[in-house]
Protein backbone atom coordinates (compact mmCIF):
# COMPACT_ATOMS: atom_id res chain seq x y z
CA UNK A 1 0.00 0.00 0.00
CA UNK A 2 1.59 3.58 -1.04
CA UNK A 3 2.03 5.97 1.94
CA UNK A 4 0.09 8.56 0.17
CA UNK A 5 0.60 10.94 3.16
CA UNK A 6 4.71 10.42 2.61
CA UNK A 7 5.19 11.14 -0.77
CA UNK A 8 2.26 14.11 -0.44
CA UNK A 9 4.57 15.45 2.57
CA UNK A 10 7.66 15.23 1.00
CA UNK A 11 6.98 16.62 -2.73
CA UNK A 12 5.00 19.75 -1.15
CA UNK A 13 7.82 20.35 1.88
CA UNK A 14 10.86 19.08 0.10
CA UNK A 15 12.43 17.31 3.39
CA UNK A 16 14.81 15.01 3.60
CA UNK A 17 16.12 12.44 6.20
CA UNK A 18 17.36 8.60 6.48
CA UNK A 19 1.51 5.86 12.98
CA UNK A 20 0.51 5.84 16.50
CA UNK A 21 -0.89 8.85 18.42
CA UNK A 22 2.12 10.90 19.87
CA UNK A 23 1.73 11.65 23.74
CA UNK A 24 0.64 14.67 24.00
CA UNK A 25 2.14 15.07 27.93
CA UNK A 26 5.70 17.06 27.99
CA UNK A 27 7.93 14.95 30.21
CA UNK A 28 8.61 18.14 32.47
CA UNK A 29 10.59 16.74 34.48
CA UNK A 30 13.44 15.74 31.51
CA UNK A 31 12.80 18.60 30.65
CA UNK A 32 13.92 20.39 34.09
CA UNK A 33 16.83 17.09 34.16
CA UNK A 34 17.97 17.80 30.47
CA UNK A 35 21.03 19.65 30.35
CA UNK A 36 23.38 21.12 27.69
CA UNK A 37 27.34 21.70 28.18
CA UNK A 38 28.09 25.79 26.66
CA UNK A 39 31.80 24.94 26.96
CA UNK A 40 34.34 22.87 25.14
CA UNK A 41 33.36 19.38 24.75
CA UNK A 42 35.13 16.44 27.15
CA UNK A 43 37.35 14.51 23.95
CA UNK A 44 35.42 11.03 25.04
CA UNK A 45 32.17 12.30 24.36
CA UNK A 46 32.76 13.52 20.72
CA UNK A 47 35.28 10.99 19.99
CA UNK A 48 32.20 9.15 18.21
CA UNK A 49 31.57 12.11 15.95
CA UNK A 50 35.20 12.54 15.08
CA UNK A 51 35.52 8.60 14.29
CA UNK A 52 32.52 9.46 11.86
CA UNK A 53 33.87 11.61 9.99
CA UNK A 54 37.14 10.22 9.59
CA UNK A 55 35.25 7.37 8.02
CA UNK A 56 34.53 10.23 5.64
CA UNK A 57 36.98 11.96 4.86
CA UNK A 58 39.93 12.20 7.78
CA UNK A 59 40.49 15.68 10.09
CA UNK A 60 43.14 17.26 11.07
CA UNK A 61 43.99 18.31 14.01
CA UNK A 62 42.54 22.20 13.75
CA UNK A 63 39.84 20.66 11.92
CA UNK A 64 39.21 18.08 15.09
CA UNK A 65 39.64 21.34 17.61
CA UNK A 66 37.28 23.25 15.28
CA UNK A 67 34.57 19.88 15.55
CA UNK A 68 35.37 19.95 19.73
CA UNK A 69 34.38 23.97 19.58
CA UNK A 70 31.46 24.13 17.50
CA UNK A 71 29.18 21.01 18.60
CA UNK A 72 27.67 20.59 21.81
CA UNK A 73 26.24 17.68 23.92
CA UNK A 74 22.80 17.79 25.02
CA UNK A 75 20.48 15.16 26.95
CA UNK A 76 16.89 14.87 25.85
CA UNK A 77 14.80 13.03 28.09
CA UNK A 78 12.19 10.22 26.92
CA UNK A 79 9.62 12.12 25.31
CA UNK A 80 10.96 14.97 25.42
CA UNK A 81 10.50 17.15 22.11
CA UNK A 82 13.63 17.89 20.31
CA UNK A 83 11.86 19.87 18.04
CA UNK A 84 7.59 20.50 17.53
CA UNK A 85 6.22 21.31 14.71
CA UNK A 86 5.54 25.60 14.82
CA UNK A 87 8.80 25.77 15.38
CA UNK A 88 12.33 27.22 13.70
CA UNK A 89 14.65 24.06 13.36
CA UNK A 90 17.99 25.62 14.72
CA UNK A 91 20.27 22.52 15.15
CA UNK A 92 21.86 19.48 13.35
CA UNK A 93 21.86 16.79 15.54
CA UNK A 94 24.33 13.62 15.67
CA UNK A 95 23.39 10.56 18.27
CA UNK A 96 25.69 9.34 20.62
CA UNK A 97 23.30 7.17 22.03
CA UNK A 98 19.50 6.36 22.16
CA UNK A 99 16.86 7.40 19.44
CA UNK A 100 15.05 10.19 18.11
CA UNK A 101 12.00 10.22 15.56
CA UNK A 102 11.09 12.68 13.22
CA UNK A 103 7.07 12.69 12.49
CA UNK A 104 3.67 14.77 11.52
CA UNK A 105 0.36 14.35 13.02
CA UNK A 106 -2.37 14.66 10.24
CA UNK A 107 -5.89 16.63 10.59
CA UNK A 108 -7.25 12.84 11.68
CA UNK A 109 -4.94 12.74 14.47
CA UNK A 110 -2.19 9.84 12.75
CA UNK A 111 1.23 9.92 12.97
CA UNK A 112 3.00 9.66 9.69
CA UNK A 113 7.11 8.53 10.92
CA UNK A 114 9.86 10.10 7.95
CA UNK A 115 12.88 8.88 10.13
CA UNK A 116 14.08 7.32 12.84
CA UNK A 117 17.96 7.97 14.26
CA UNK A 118 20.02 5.90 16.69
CA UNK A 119 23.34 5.71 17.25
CA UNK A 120 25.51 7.39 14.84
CA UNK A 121 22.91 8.45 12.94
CA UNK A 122 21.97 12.32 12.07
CA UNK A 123 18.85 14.30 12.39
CA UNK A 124 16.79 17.49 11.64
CA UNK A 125 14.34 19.19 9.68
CA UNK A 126 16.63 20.24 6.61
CA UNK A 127 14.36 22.70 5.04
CA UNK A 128 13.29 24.73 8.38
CA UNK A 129 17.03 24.65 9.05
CA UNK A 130 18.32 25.96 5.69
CA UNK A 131 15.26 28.59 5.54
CA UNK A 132 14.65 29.83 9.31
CA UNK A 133 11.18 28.90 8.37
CA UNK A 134 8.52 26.96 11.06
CA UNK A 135 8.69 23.60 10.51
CA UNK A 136 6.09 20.89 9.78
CA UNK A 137 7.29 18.76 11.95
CA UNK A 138 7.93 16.89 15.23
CA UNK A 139 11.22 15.28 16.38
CA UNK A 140 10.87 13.61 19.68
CA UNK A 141 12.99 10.97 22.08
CA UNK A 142 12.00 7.54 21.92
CA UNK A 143 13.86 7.01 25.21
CA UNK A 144 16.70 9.28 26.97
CA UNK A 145 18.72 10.21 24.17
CA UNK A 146 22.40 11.69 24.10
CA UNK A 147 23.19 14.26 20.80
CA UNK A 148 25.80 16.19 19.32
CA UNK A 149 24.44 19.44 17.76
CA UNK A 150 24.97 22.13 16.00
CA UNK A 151 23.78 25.31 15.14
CA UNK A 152 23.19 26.74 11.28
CA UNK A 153 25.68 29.38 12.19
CA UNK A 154 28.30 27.04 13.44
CA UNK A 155 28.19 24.82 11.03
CA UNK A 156 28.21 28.31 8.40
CA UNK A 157 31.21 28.75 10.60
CA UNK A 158 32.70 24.96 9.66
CA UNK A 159 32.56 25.49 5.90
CA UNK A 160 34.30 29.04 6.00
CA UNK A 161 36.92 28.02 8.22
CA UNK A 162 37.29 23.94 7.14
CA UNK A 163 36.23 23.58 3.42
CA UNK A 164 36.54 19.14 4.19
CA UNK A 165 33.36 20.55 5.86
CA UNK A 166 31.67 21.39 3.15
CA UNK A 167 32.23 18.16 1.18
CA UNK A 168 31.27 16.02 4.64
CA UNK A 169 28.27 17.30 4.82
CA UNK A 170 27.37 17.38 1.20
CA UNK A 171 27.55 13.52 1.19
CA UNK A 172 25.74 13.37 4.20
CA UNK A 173 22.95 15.74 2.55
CA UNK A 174 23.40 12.83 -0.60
CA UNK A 175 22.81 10.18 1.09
CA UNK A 176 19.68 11.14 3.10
CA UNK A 177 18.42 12.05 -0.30
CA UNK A 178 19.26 8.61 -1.72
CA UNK A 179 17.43 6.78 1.08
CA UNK A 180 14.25 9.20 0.57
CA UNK A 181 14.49 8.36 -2.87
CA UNK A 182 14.54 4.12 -2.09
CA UNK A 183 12.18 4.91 0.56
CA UNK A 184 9.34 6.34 -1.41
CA UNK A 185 10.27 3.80 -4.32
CA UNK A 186 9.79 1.35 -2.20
CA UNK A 187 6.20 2.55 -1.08
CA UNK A 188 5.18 2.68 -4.64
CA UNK A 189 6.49 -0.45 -5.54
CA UNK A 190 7.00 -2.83 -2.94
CA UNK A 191 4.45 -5.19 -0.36
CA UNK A 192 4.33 -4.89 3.17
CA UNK A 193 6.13 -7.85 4.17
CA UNK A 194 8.98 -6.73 1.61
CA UNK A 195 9.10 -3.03 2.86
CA UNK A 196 9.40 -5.13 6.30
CA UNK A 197 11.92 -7.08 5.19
CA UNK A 198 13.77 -4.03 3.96
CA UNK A 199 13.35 -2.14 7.10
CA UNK A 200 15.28 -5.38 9.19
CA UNK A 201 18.21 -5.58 6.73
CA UNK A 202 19.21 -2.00 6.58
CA UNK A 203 18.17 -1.00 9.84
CA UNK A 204 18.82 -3.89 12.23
CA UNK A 205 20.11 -2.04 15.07
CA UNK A 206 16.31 0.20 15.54
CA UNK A 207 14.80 -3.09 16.36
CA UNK A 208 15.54 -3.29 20.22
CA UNK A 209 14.66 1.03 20.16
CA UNK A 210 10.93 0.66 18.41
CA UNK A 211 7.73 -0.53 19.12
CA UNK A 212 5.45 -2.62 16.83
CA UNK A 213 3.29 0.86 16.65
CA UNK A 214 6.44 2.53 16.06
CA UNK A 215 7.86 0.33 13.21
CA UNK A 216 4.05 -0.13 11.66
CA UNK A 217 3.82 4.06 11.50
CA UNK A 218 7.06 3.81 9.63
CA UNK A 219 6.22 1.31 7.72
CA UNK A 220 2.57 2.79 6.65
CA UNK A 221 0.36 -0.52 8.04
CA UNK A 222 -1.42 -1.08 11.26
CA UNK A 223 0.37 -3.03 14.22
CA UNK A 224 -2.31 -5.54 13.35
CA UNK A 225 -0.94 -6.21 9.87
CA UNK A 226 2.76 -5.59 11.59
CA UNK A 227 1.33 -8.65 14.21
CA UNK A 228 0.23 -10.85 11.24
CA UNK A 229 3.41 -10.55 9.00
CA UNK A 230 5.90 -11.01 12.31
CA UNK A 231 3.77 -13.85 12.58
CA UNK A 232 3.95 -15.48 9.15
CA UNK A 233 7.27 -15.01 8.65
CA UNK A 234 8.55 -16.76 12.12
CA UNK A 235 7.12 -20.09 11.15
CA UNK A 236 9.23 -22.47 9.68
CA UNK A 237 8.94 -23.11 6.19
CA UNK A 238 7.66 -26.78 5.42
């Protein structure tokens, strides 16, 4: 079944990025817990960012100091909203550990998943971020979640000063493009259990972060279909 909400969504907002009702309570106390560190970075904690890029392209050592100065960690709390949809989308974010998911609610009250992001995996509402414009969009923690961010002026900052910047985040900007572009292929073209087939080879390590509602939103089909397929594929062929 096409995700006619998806491909509506993305041709009309042009996002880009690798339903169950969201809940509507603001965890306020993660809120009150969540904290964010102003000053320069402890090395361990970005030393997963800079291993990630150097599987890019490698850094430098200015260009590692100029990483350690311009990103900073921040702890969202389960449920917490990283971003809701009204909103100017002021930060890139990078996951050191946990999950995020980026979503809309529709007039009848579904949730519509684009993207999930765990570990190692990057995050934001590119065309809110580019144009200072509200955004569409939700991004919310799945459970207490650990980033990396950075602000559009920062990372304005990154390509003047580093131009390896530039190109780093160009492929990044590529491949979130590419997946879109399999994504919505794959919602045109593709059945339910083989879009749910797809969704446990590329993206084996969400499996322990997601609910069945969670992975059914994503995948366009009720948890009841989700329940059905899980359970026609674990029995043994004869």
């Amino acid at each position: 079944m096409v995700n006619k909400w998806l491909v509506t969504h993305v041709i009309r907002e042009g996002c880009f990025g690798p339903g169950s009702l969201h809940l509507l309570a603001y965890d306020l106390k993660g809120a009150n817990n969540a904290t964010q560190m102003k000053d320069k970075i402890p090395q361990a904690s970005i030393e997963p960012l800079l291993d990630y890029f150097d599987r890019l392209l490698p850094l430098n050592k200015e260009e590692q100091e100029l990483v350690i100065r311009k990103f900073h960690s921040r702890l969202f709390r389960k449920r917490q909203y990283v971003l809701q949809e009204g909103n100017v989308c002021t930060q890139f974010y990078f996951v050191i550990r946990g999950c995020l998911r980026m979503y809309k609610i529709d007039d009848k009250g579904n949730t519509h998943i684009l993207q999930f992001a765990a570990e190692n995996y990057w995050i934001n509402d590119l065309g809110s971020f580019h144009s200072t414009k509200p955004s569409a969009l939700n991004i919310d923690a799945l459970e207490d979640t650990w980033v990396l961010q950075i602000s559009r002026d920062d990372l304005i900052t990154l390509y003047t000063e580093a131009p390896i910047f530039h190109r780093i985040f160009r492929v990044l900007i590529e491949n979130s493009f590419v997946r879109l572009q399999e994504r919505l292929l794959q919602n045109i073209s593709s059945t339910a259990e083989e879009r749910y087939q797809s969704f446990l080879e590329n993206y084996p390590h969400l499996i322990n972060h997601l609910s069945q509602v969670q992975i059914a939103s994503y995948l366009g089909i009720t948890p009841e279909f989700l329940s059905r397929l899980r359970n026609k594929l674990s029995k043994p062929k004869s």
